[in-house]
Protein backbone atom coordinates (compact mmCIF):
# COMPACT_ATOMS: atom_id res chain seq x y z
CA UNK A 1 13.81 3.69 -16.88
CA UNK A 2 13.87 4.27 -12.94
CA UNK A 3 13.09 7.90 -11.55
CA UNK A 4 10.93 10.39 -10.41
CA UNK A 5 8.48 12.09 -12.55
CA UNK A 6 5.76 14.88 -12.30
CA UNK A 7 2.26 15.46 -13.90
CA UNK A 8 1.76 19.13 -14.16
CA UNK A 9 -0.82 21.50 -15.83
CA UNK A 10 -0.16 25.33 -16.01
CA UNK A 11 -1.77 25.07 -12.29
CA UNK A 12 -1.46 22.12 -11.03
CA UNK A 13 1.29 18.94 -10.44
CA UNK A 14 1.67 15.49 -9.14
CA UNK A 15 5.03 13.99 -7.97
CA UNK A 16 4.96 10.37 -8.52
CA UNK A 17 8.27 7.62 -8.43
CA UNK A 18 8.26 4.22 -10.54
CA UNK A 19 10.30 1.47 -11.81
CA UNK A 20 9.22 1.97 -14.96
CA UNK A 21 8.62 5.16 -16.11
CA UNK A 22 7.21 4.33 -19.75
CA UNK A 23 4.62 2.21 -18.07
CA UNK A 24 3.71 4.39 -15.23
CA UNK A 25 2.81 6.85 -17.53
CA UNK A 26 0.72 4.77 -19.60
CA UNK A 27 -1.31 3.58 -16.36
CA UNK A 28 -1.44 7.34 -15.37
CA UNK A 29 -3.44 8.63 -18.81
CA UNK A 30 -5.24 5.30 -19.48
CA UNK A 31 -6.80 5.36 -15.96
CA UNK A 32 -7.66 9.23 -16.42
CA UNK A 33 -8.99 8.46 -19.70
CA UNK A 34 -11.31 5.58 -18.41
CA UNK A 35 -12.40 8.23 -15.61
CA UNK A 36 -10.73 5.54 -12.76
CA UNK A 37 -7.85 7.13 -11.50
CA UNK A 38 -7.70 6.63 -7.83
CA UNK A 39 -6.31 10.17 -6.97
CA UNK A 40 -9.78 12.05 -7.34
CA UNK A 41 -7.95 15.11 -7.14
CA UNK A 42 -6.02 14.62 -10.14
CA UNK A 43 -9.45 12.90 -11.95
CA UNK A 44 -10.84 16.16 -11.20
CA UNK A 45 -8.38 18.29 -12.87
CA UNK A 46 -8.14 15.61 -15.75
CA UNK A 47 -12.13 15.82 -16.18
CA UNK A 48 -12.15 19.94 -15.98
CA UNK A 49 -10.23 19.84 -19.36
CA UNK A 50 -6.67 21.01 -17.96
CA UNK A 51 -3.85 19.54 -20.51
CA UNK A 52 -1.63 17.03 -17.85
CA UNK A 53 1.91 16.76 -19.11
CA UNK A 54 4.04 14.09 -18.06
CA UNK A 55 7.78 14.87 -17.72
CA UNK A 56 10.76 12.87 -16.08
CA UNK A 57 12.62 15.03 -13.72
CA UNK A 58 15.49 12.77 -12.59
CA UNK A 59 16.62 9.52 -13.55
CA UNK A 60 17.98 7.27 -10.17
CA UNK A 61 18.20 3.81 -9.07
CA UNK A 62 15.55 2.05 -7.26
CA UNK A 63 17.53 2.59 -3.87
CA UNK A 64 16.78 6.54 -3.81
CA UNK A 65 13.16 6.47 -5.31
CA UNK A 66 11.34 7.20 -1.78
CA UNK A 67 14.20 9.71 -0.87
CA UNK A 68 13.78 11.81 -3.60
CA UNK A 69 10.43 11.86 -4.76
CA UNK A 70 10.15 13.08 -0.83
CA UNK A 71 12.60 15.78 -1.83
CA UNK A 72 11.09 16.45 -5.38
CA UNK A 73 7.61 17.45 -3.49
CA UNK A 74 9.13 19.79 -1.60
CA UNK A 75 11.46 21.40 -4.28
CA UNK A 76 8.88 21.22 -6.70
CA UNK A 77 6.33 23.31 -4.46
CA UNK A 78 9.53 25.68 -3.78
CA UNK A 79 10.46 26.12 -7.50
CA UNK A 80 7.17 26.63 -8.07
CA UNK A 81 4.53 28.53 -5.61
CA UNK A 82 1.75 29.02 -7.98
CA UNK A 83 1.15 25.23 -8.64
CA UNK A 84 -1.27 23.26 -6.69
CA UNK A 85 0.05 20.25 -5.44
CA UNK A 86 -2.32 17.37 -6.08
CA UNK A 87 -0.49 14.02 -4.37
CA UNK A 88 -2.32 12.81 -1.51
CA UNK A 89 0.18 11.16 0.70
CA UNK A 90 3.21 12.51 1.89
CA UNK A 91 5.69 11.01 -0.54
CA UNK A 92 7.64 7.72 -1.05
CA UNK A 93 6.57 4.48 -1.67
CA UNK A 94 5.85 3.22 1.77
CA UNK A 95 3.25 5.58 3.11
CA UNK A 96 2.47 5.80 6.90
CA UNK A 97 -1.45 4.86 7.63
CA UNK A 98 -3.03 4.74 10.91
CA UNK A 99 -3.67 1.62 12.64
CA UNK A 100 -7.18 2.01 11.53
CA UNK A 101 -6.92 3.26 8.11
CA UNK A 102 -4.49 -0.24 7.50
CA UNK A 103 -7.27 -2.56 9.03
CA UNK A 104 -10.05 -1.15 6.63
CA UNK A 105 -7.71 -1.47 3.70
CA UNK A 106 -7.11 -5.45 5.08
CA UNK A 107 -10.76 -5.94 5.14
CA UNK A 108 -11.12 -4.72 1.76
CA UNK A 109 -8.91 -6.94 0.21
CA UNK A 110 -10.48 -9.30 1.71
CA UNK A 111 -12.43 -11.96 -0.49
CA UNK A 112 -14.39 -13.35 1.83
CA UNK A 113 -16.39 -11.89 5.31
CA UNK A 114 -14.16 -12.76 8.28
CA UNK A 115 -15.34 -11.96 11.72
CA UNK A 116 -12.71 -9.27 12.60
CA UNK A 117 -13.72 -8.62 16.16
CA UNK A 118 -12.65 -12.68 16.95
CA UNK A 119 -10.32 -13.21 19.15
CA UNK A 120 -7.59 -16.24 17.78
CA UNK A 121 -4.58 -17.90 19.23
CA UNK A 122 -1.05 -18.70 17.69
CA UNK A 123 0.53 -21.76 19.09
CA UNK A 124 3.81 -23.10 17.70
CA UNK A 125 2.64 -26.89 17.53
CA UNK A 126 6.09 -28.69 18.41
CA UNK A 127 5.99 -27.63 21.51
CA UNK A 128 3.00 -26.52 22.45
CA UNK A 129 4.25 -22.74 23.18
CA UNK A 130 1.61 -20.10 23.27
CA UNK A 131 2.70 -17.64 20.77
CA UNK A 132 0.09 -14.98 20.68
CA UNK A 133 -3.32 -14.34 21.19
CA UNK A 134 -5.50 -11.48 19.13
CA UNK A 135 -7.29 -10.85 16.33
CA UNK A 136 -7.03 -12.60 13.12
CA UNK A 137 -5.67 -8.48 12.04
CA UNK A 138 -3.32 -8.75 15.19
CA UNK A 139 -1.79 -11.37 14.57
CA UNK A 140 -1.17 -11.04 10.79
CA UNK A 141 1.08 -7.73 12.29
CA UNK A 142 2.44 -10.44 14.87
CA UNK A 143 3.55 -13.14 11.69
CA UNK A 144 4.27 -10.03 9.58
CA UNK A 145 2.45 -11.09 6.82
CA UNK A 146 -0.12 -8.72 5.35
CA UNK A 147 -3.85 -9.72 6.60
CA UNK A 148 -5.19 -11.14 2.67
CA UNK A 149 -2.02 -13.29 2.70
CA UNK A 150 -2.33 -14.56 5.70
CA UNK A 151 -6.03 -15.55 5.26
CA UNK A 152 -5.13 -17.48 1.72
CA UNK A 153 -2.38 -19.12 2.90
CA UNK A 154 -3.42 -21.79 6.02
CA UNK A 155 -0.95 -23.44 7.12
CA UNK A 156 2.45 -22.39 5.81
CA UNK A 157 4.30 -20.73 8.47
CA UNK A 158 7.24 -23.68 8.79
CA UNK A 159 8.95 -21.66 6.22
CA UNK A 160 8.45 -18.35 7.92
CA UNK A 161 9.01 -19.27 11.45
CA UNK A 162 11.39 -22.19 11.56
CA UNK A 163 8.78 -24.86 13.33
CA UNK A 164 4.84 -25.43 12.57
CA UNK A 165 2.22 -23.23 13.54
CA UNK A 166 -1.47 -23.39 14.10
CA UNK A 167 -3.90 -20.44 14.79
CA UNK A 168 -7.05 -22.04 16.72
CA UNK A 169 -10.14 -20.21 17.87
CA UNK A 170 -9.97 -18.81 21.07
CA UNK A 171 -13.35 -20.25 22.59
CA UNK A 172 -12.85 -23.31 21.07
CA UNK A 173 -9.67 -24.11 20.20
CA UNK A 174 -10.41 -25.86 16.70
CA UNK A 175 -7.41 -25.07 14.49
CA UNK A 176 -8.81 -22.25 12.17
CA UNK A 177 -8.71 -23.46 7.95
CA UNK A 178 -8.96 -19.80 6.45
């Protein structure tokens, strides 16, 4: 089942969206149970003893999820003033993050320590075009291909881009192996 649901206490709710609502719920109580649930907010609440309720509140496809669960936090704050809303991001399923905030979540996902601060180039190596030059973050934005993706997977950009590319060190030029 696709919708939009809401965890609520009597003063307290979350709006959340999924693809699957059975299993959303399920990840929502077991992480709260395990004390892991990455809204601390909501941990909070769950750890203070309040009784969280999950309830559907509309059924959709997966086209309208963002859109409404946008619309649900606002109607749902309306509809009910006395109710502390406990989401920490503005709604729908691709939040906005500062330019920052997305680099520190890159380097976290990050297996290994890269030097971030590096500068690297991107030349397309049939003909010898200078694509870009920046940091290895930079220029994941520039291939649009999220930073930990990027740094797993070398060399396969022919079937992104149309024509071979290699990303050498700046300084040095040796073609960088991730």
């Amino acid at each position: 089942m696709i919708g939009i649901y809401v965890l609520k206490t009597s003063n307290h709710f979350y709006i959340g969206l999924s693809s699957d609502l059975n299993k959303r719920e399920y990840q929502h109580f077991s992480k709260l149970e395990r004390n892991e649930h990455p809204n601390q907010k909501l941990q909070n609440v769950y750890n203070k003893g309040y009784k969280i309720e999950f309830e559907i509140i509309q059924e959709c496809e997966i086209d309208d999820l963002n859109r409404l669960e946008i619309l649900w936090m606002d109607l749902y704050s309306v509809l009910n003033p006395g109710l502390k809303m406990l989401n920490l991001k503005s709604g729908g399923n691709r939040p906005t993050y500062t330019y920052e905030a997305k680099e520190r979540m890159s380097k976290s996902k990050c297996q290994k320590e890269y030097d971030f601060e590096k500068r690297y180039i991107v030349i397309n190596e049939d003909t010898e075009e200078l694509l870009y030059v920046g940091t290895a973050l930079e220029i994941s934005k520039f291939l649009k291909i999220d930073l930990p993706c990027m740094l797993r997977i070398n060399s396969l950009w022919s079937d992104i881009w149309g024509c071979n590319i290699n990303i050498l060190d700046e300084l040095n030029n040796d073609i960088i192996n991730w």
